[in-house]
C-alpha atoms as a PDB file:
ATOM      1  CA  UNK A   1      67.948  14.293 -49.896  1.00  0.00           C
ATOM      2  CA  UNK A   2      66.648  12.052 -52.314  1.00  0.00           C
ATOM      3  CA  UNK A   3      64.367  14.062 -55.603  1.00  0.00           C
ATOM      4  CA  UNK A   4      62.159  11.068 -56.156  1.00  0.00           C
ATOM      5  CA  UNK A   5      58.258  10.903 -55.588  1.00  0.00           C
ATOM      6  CA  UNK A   6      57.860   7.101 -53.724  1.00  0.00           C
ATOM      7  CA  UNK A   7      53.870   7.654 -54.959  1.00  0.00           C
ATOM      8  CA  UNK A   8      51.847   9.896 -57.005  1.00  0.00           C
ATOM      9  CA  UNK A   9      47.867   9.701 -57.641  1.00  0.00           C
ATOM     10  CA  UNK A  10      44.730  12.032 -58.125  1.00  0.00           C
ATOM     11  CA  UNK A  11      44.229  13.780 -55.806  1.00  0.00           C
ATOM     12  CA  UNK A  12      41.639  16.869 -54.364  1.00  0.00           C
ATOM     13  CA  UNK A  13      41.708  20.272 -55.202  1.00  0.00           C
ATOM     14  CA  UNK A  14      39.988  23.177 -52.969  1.00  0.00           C
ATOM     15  CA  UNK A  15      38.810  26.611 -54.270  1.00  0.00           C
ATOM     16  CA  UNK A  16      38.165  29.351 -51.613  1.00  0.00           C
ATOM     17  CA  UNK A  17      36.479  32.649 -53.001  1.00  0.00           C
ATOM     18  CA  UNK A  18      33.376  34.464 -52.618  1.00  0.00           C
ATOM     19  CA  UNK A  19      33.362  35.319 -55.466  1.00  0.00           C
ATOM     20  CA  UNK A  20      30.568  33.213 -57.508  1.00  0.00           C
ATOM     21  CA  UNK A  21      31.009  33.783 -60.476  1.00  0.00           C
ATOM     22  CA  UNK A  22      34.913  33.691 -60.809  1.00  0.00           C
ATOM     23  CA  UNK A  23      34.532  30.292 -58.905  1.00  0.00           C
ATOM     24  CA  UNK A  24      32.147  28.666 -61.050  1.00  0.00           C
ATOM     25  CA  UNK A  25      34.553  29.674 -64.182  1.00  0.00           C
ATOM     26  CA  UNK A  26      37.648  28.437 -62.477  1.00  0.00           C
ATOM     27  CA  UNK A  27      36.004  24.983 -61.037  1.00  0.00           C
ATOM     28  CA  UNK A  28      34.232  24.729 -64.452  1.00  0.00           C
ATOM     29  CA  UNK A  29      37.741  24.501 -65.730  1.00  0.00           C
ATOM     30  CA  UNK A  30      39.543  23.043 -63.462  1.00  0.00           C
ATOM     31  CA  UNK A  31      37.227  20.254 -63.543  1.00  0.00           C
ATOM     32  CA  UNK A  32      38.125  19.038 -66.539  1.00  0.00           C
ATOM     33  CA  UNK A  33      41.628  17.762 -65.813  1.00  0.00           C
ATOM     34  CA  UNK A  34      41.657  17.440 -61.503  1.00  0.00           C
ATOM     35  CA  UNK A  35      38.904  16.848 -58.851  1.00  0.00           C
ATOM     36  CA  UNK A  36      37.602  19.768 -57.921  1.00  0.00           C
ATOM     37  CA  UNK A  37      35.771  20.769 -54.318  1.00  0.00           C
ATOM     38  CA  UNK A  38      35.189  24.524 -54.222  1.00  0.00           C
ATOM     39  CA  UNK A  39      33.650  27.067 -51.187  1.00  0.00           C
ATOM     40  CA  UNK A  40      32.394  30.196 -51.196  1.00  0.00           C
ATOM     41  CA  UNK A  41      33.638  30.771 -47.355  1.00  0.00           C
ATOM     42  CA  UNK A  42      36.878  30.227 -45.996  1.00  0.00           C
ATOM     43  CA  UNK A  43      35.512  28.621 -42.721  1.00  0.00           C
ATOM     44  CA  UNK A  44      33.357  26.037 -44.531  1.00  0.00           C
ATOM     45  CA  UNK A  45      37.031  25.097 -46.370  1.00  0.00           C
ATOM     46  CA  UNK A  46      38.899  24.764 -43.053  1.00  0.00           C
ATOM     47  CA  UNK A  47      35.891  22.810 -41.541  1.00  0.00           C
ATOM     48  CA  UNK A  48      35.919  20.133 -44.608  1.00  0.00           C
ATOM     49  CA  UNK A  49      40.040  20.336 -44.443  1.00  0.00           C
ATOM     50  CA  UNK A  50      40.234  19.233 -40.786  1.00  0.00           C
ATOM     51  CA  UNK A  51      37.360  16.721 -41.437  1.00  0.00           C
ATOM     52  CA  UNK A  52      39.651  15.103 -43.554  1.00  0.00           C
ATOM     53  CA  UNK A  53      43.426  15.387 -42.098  1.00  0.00           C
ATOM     54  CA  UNK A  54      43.468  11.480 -41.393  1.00  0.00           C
ATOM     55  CA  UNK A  55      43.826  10.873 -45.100  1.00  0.00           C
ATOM     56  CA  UNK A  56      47.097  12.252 -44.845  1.00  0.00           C
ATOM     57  CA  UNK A  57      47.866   8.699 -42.663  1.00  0.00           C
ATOM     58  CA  UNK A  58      47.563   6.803 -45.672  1.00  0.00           C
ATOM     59  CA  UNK A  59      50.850   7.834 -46.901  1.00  0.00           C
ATOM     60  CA  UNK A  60      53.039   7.912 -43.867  1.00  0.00           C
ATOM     61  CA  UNK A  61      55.898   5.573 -43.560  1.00  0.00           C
ATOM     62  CA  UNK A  62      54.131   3.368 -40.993  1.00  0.00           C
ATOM     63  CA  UNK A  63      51.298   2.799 -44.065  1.00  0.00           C
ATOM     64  CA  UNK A  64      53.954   1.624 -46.670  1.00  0.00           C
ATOM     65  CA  UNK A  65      57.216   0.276 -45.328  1.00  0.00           C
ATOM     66  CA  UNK A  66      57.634  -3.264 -43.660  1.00  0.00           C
ATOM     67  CA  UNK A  67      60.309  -3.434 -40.761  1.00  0.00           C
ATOM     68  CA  UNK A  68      62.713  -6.587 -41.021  1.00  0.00           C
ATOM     69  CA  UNK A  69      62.847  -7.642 -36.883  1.00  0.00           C
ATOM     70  CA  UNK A  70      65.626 -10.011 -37.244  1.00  0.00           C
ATOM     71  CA  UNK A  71      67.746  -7.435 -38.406  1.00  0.00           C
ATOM     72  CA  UNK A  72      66.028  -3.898 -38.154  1.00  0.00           C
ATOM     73  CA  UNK A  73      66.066  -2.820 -41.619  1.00  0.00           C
ATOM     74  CA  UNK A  74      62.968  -1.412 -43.345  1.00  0.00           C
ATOM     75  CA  UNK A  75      62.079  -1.918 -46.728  1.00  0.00           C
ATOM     76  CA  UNK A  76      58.902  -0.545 -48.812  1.00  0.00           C
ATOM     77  CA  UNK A  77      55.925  -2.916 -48.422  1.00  0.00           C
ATOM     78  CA  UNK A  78      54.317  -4.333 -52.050  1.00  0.00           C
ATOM     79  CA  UNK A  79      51.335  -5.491 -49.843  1.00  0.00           C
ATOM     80  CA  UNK A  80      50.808  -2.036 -48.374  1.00  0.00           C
ATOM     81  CA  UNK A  81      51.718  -0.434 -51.512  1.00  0.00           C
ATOM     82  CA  UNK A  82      49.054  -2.128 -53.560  1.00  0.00           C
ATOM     83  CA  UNK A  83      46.412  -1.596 -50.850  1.00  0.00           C
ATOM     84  CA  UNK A  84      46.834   1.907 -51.443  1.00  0.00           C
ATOM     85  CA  UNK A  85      46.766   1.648 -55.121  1.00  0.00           C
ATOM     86  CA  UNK A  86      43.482  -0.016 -54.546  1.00  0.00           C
ATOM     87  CA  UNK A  87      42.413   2.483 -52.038  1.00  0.00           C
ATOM     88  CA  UNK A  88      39.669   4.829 -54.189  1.00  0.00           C
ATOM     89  CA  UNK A  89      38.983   7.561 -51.477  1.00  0.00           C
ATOM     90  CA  UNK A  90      42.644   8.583 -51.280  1.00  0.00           C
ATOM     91  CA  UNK A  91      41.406  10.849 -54.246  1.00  0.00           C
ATOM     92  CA  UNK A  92      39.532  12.594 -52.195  1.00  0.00           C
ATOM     93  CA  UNK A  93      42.937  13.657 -50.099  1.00  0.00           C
ATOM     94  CA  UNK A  94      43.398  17.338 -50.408  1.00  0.00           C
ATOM     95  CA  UNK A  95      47.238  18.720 -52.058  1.00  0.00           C
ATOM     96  CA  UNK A  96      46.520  21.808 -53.673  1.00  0.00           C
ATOM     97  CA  UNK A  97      44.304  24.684 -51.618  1.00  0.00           C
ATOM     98  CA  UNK A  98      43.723  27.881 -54.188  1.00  0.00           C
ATOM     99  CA  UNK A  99      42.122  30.508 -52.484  1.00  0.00           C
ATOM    100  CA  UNK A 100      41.493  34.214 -53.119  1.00  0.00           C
ATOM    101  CA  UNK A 101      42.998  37.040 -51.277  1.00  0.00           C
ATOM    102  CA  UNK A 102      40.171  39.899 -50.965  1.00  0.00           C
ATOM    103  CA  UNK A 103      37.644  38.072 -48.878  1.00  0.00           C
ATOM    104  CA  UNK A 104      35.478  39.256 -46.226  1.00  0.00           C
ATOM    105  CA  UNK A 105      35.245  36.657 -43.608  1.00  0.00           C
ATOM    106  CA  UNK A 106      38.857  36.667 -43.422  1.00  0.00           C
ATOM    107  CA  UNK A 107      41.875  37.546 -46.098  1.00  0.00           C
ATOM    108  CA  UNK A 108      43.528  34.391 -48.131  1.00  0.00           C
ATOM    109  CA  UNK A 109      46.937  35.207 -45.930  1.00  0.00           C
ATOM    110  CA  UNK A 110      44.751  34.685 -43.055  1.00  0.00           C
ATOM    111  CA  UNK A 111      43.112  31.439 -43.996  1.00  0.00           C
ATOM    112  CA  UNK A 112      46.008  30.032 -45.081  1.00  0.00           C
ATOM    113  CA  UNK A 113      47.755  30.474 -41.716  1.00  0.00           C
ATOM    114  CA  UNK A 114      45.141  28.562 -40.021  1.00  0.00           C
ATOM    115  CA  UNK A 115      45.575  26.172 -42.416  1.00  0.00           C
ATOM    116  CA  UNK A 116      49.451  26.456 -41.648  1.00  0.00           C
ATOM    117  CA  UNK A 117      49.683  23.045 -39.979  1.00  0.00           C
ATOM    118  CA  UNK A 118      48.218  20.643 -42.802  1.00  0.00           C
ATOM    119  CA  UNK A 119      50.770  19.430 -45.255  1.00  0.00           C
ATOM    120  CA  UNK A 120      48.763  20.746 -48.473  1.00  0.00           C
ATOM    121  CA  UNK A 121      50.084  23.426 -51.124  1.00  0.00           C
ATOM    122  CA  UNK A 122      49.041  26.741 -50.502  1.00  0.00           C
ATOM    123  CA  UNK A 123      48.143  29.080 -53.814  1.00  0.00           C
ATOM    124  CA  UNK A 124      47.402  32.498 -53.541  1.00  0.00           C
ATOM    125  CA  UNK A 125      45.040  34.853 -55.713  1.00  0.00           C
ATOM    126  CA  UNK A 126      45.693  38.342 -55.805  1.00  0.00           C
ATOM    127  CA  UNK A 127      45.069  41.593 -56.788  1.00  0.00           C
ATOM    128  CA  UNK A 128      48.160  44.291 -58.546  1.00  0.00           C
ATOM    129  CA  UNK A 129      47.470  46.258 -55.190  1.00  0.00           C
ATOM    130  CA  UNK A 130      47.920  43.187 -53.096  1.00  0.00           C
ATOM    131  CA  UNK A 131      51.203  42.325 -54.670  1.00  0.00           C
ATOM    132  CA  UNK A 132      53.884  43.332 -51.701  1.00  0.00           C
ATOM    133  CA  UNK A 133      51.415  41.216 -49.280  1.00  0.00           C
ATOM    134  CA  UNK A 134      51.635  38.409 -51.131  1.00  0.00           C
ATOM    135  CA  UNK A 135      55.427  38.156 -51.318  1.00  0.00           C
ATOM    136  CA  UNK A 136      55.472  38.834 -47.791  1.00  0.00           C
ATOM    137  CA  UNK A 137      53.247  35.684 -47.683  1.00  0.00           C
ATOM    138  CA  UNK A 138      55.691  33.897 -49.987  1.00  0.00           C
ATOM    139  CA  UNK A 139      59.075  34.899 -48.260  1.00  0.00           C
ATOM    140  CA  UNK A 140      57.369  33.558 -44.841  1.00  0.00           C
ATOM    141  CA  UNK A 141      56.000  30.760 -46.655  1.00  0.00           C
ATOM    142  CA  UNK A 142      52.798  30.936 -45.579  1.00  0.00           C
ATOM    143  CA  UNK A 143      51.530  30.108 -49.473  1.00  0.00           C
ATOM    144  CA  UNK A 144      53.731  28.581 -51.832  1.00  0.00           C
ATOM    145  CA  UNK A 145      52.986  30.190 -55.151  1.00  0.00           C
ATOM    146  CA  UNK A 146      50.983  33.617 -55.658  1.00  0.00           C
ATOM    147  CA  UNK A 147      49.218  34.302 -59.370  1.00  0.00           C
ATOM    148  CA  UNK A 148      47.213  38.007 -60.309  1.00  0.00           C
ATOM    149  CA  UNK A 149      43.809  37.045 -60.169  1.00  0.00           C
ATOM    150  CA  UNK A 150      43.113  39.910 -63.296  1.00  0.00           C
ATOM    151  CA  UNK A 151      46.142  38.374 -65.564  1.00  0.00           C
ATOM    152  CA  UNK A 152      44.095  37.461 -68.943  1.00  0.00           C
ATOM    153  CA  UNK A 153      46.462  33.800 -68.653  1.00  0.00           C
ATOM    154  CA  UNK A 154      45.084  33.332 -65.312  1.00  0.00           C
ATOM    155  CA  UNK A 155      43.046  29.881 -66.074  1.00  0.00           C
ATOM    156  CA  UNK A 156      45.818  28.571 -67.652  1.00  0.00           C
ATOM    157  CA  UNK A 157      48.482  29.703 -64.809  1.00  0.00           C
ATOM    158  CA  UNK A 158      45.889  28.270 -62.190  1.00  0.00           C
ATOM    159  CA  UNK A 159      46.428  24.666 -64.159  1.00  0.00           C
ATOM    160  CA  UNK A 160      50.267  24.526 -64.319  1.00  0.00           C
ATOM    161  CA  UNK A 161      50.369  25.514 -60.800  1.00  0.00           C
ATOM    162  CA  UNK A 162      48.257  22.950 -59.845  1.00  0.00           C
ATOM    163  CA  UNK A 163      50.405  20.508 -61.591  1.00  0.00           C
ATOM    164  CA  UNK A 164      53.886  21.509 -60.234  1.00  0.00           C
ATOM    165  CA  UNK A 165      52.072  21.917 -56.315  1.00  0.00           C
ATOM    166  CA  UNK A 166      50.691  18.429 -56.773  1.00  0.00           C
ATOM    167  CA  UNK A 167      54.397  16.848 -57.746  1.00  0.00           C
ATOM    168  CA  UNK A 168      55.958  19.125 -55.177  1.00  0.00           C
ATOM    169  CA  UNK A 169      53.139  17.921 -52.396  1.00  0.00           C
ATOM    170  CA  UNK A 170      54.329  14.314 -53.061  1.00  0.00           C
ATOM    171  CA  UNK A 171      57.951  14.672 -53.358  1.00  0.00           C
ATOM    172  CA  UNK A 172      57.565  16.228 -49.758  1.00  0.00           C
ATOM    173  CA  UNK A 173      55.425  13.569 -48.603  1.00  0.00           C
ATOM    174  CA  UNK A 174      58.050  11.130 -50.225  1.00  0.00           C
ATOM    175  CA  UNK A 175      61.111  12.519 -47.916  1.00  0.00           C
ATOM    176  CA  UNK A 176      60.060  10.858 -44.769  1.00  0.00           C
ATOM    177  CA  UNK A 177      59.339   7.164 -46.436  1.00  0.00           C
ATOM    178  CA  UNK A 178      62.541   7.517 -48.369  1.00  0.00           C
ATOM    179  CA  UNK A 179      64.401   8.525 -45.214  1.00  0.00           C
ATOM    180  CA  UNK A 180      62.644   5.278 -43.478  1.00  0.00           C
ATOM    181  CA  UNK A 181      64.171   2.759 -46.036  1.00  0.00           C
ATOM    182  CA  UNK A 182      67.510   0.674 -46.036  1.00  0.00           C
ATOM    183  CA  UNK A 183      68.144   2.636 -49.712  1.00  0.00           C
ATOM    184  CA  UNK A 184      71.873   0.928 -50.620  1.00  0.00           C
ATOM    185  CA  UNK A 185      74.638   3.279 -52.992  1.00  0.00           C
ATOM    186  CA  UNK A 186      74.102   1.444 -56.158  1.00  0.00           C
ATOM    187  CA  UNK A 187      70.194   2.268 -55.679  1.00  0.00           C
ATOM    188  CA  UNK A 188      68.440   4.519 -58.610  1.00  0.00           C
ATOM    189  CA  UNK A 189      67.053   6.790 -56.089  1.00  0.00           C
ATOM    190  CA  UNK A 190      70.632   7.614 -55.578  1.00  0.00           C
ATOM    191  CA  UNK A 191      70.460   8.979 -59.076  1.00  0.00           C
ATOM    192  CA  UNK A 192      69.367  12.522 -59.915  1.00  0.00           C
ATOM    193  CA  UNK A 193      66.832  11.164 -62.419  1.00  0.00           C
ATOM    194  CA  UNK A 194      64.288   8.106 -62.283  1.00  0.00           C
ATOM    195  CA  UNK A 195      65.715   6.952 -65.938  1.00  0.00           C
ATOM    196  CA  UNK A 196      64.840   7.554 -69.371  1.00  0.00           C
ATOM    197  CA  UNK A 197      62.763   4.304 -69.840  1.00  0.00           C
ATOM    198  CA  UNK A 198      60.843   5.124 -67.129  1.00  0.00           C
ATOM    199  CA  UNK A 199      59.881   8.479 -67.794  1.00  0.00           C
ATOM    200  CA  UNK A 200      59.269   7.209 -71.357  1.00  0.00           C
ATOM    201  CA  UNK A 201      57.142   4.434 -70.148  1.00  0.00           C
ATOM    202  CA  UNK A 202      55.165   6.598 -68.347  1.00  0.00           C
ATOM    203  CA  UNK A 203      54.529   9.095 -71.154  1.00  0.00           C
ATOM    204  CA  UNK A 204      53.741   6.385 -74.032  1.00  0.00           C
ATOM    205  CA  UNK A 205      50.887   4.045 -71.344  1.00  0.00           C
ATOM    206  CA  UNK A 206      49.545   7.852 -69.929  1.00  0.00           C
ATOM    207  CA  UNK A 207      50.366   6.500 -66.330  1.00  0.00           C
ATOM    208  CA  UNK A 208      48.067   8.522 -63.830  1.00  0.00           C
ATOM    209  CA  UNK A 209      49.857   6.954 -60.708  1.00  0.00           C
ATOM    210  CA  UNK A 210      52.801   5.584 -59.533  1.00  0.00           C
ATOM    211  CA  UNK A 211      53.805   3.884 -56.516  1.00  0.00           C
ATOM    212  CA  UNK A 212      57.851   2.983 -55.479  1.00  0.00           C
ATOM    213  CA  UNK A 213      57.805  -1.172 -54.471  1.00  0.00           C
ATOM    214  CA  UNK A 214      61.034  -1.537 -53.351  1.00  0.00           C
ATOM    215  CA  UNK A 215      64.686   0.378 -52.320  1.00  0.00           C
ATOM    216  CA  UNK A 216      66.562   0.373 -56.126  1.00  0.00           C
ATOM    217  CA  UNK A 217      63.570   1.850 -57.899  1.00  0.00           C
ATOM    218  CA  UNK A 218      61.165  -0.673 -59.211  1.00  0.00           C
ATOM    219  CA  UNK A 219      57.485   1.290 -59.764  1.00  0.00           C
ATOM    220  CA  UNK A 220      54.260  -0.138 -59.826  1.00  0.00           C
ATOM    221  CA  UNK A 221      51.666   2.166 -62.743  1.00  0.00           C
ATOM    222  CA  UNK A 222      48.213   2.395 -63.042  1.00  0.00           C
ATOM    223  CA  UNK A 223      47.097   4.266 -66.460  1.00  0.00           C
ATOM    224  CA  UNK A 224      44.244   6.050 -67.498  1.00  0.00           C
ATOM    225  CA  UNK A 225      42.237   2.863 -68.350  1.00  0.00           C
ATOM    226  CA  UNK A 226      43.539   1.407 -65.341  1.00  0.00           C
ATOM    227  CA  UNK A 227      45.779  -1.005 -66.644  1.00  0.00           C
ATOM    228  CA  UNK A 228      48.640  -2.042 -63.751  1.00  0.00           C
ATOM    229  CA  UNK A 229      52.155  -2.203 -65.225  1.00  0.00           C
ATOM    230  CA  UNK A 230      55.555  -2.962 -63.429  1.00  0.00           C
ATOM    231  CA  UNK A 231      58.270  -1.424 -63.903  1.00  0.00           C
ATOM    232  CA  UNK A 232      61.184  -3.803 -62.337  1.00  0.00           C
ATOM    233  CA  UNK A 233      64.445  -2.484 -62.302  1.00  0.00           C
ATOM    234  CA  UNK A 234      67.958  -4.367 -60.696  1.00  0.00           C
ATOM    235  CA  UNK A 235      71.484  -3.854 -60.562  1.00  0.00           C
ATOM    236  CA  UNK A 236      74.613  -5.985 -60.942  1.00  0.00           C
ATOM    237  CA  UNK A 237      74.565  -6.764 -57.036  1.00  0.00           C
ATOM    238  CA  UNK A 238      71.422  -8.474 -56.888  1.00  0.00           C
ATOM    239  CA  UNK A 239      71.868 -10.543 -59.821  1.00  0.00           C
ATOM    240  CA  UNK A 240      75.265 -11.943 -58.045  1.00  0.00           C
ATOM    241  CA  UNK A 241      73.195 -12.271 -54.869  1.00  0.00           C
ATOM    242  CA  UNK A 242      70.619 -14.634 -56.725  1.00  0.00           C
ATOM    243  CA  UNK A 243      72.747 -15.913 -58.722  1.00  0.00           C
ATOM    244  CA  UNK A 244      74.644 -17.250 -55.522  1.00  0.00           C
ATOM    245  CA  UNK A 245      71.272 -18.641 -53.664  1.00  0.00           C
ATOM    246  CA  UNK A 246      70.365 -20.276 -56.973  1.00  0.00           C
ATOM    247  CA  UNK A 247      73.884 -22.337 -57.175  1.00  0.00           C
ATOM    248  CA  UNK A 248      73.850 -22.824 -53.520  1.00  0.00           C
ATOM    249  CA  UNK A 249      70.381 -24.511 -53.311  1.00  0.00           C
ATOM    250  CA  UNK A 250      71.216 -25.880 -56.859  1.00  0.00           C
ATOM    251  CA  UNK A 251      68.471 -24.405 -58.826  1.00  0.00           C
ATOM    252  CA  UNK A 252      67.852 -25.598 -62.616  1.00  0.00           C
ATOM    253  CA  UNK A 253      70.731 -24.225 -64.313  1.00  0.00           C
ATOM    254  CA  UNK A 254      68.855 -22.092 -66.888  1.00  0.00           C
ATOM    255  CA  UNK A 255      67.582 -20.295 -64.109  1.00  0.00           C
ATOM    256  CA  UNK A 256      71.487 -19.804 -62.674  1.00  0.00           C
ATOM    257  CA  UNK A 257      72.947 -19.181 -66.067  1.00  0.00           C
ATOM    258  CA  UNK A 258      70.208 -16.471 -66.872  1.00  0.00           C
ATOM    259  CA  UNK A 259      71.683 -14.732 -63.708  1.00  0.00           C
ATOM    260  CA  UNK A 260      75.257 -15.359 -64.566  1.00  0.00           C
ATOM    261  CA  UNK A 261      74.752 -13.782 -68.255  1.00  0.00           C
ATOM    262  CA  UNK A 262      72.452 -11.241 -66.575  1.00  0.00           C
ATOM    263  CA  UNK A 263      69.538 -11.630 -68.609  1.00  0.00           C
ATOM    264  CA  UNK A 264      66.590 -13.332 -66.911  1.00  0.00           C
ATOM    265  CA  UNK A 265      66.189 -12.576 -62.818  1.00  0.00           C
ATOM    266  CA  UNK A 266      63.172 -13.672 -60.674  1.00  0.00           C
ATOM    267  CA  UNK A 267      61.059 -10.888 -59.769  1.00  0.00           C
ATOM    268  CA  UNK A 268      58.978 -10.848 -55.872  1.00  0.00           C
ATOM    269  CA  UNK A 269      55.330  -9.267 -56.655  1.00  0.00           C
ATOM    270  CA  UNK A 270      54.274 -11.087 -53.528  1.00  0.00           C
ATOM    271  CA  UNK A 271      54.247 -12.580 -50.500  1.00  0.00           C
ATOM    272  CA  UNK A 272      53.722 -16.260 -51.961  1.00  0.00           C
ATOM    273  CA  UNK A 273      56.273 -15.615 -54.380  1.00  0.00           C
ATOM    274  CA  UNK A 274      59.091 -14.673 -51.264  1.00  0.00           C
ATOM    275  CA  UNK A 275      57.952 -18.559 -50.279  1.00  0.00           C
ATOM    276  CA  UNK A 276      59.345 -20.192 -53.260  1.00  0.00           C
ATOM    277  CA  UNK A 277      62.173 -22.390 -53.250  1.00  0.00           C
ATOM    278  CA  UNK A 278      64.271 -21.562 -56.198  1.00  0.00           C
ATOM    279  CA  UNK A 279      63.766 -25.257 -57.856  1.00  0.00           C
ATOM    280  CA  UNK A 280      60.229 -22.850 -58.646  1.00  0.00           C
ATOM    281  CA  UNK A 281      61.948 -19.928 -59.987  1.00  0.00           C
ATOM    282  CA  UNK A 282      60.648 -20.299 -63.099  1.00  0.00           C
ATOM    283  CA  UNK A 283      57.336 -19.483 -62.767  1.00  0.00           C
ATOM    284  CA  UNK A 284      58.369 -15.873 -61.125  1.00  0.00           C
ATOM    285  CA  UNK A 285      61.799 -15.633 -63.860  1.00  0.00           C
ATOM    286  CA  UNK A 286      61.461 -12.310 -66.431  1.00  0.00           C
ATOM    287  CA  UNK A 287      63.751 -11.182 -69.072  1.00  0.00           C
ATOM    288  CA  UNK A 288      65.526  -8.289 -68.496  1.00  0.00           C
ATOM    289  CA  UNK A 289      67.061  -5.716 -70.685  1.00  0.00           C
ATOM    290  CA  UNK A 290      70.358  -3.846 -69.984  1.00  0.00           C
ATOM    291  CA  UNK A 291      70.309   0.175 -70.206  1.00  0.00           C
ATOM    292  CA  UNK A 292      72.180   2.882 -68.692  1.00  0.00           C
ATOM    293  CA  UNK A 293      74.193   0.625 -66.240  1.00  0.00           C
ATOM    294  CA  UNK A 294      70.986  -1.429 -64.394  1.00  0.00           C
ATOM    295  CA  UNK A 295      68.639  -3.624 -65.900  1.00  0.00           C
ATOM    296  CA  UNK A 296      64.656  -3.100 -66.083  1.00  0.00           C
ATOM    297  CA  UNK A 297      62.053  -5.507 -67.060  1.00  0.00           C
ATOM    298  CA  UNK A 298      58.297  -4.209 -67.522  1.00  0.00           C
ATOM    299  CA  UNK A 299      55.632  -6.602 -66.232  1.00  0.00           C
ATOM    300  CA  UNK A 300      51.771  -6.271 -67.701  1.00  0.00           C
END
């Protein structure tokens, strides 16, 4: 099983309570960080949530990975992968559903089991009385996280559930696409970890979303400001592989020595650039810098 998200981006939150004013404070709030849609009736929420179920097609492994016919192996599509980046009402795709227990239409156990079927995270409110229901809830998992709706940290608890639901809700959605690609041994997804430079690259250029472009680990980011950054990464194996076309079709010899000495590899962002011959190398050749035993480039 691999612990890697192969895409993350904002994403919908849905509030369920009828209480009004508790869910005007908690979407006031909420609002400020994530995209908020709240209801005052559980039925109106599983109307909207069923409206909406295709989105979850947008990141299945038929939307994202390419199939290789001559040989049957699958690899991630950049082509579909930046269509989705590009796609603006996968933000309206729900991954977090927050909903109060005490209700009278129907409890929050209740709605959430007819829910049960859509691939969203499930957070229950509750009451101290309601306490033994909603770890019965939990240990079925019919909701994956329960909070007291009276705790005086409840805002803030609501917020850093959201956050860990809406990494769990696309690691999940990750498992199938990961299990779909040719991934070799000497890929980072392999690895427990996506790497320190990544996770630091991330941080410092307040990357919003992130999208997997091929099987080692390469990412394409989007920031805040939506700025698009690559992060390329390669191992030993491919720069012998190149390194071997390049000699073979008797590329410039910059270009093959650069490979030899593993410092400067051509990187694919493209279907035009798959079409060069390697005598055109150069125009697609980056610098690459050696860490933790595979190489990375970043691409603005």
């Amino acid at each position: 099983m691999y612990n890697h998200e192969a895409l993350y981006f904002t994403s919908t939150i849905i509030l369920v309570d009828d209480d009004p004013s508790f869910l005007k404070v908690l979407s006031g709030r909420l609002s400020e960080k994530f995209i908020v849609k709240a209801f005052s009736h559980p039925h109106e929420a599983i109307a909207y949530l069923k409206g909406i179920q295709k989105l979850v097609d947008t990141i299945s492994p038929s939307a994202v990975v390419d199939e290789e016919l001559e040989y049957g192996e699958r690899y991630l599509s950049i082509t579909k992968m930046n269509v989705l980046a590009e796609n603006k009402t996968k933000q309206e795709m729900p991954t977090v559903v927050i909903s109060d227990y005490t209700m009278p239409e129907m409890n929050g156990i209740e709605f959430f089991e007819k829910i049960s079927e859509m691939p969203v995270m499930k957070i229950l409110l509750t009451g101290n009385a309601d306490l033994d229901l909603a770890l019965y809830a939990f240990n079925r998992n019919i909701v994956n996280k329960f909070l007291v709706k009276n705790s005086p940290k409840i805002l803030s608890d609501v917020e850093e559930s959201i956050i860990a639901c809406q990494h769990d809700f696309f690691r999940k959605c990750s498992y199938p696409i990961l299990n779909n690609l040719n991934i070799p041994d000497d890929s980072l997804l392999r690895q427990r970890n996506r790497g320190a430079e990544l996770e630091k690259m991330m941080k410092d250029h307040h990357v919003v979303e992130y999208y997997l472009i091929d099987n080692i680990g390469s990412y394409l980011l989007i920031t805040q400001t939506g700025e698009r950054i690559y992060f390329i990464c390669m191992v030993d194996r491919q720069f012998s592989e190149y390194a071997e076309v390049a000699v073979t079709s008797r590329a410039p010899v910059e270009i093959i020595n650069g490979l030899n000495e593993r410092t400067h590899a051509p990187v694919f962002l493209s279907e035009d650039d798959y079409k060069l011959s390697t005598k055109d190398w150069a125009s697609i050749v980056r610098p690459f810098e050696r860490k933790n035993g595979y190489y990375f480039c970043v691409i603005k």
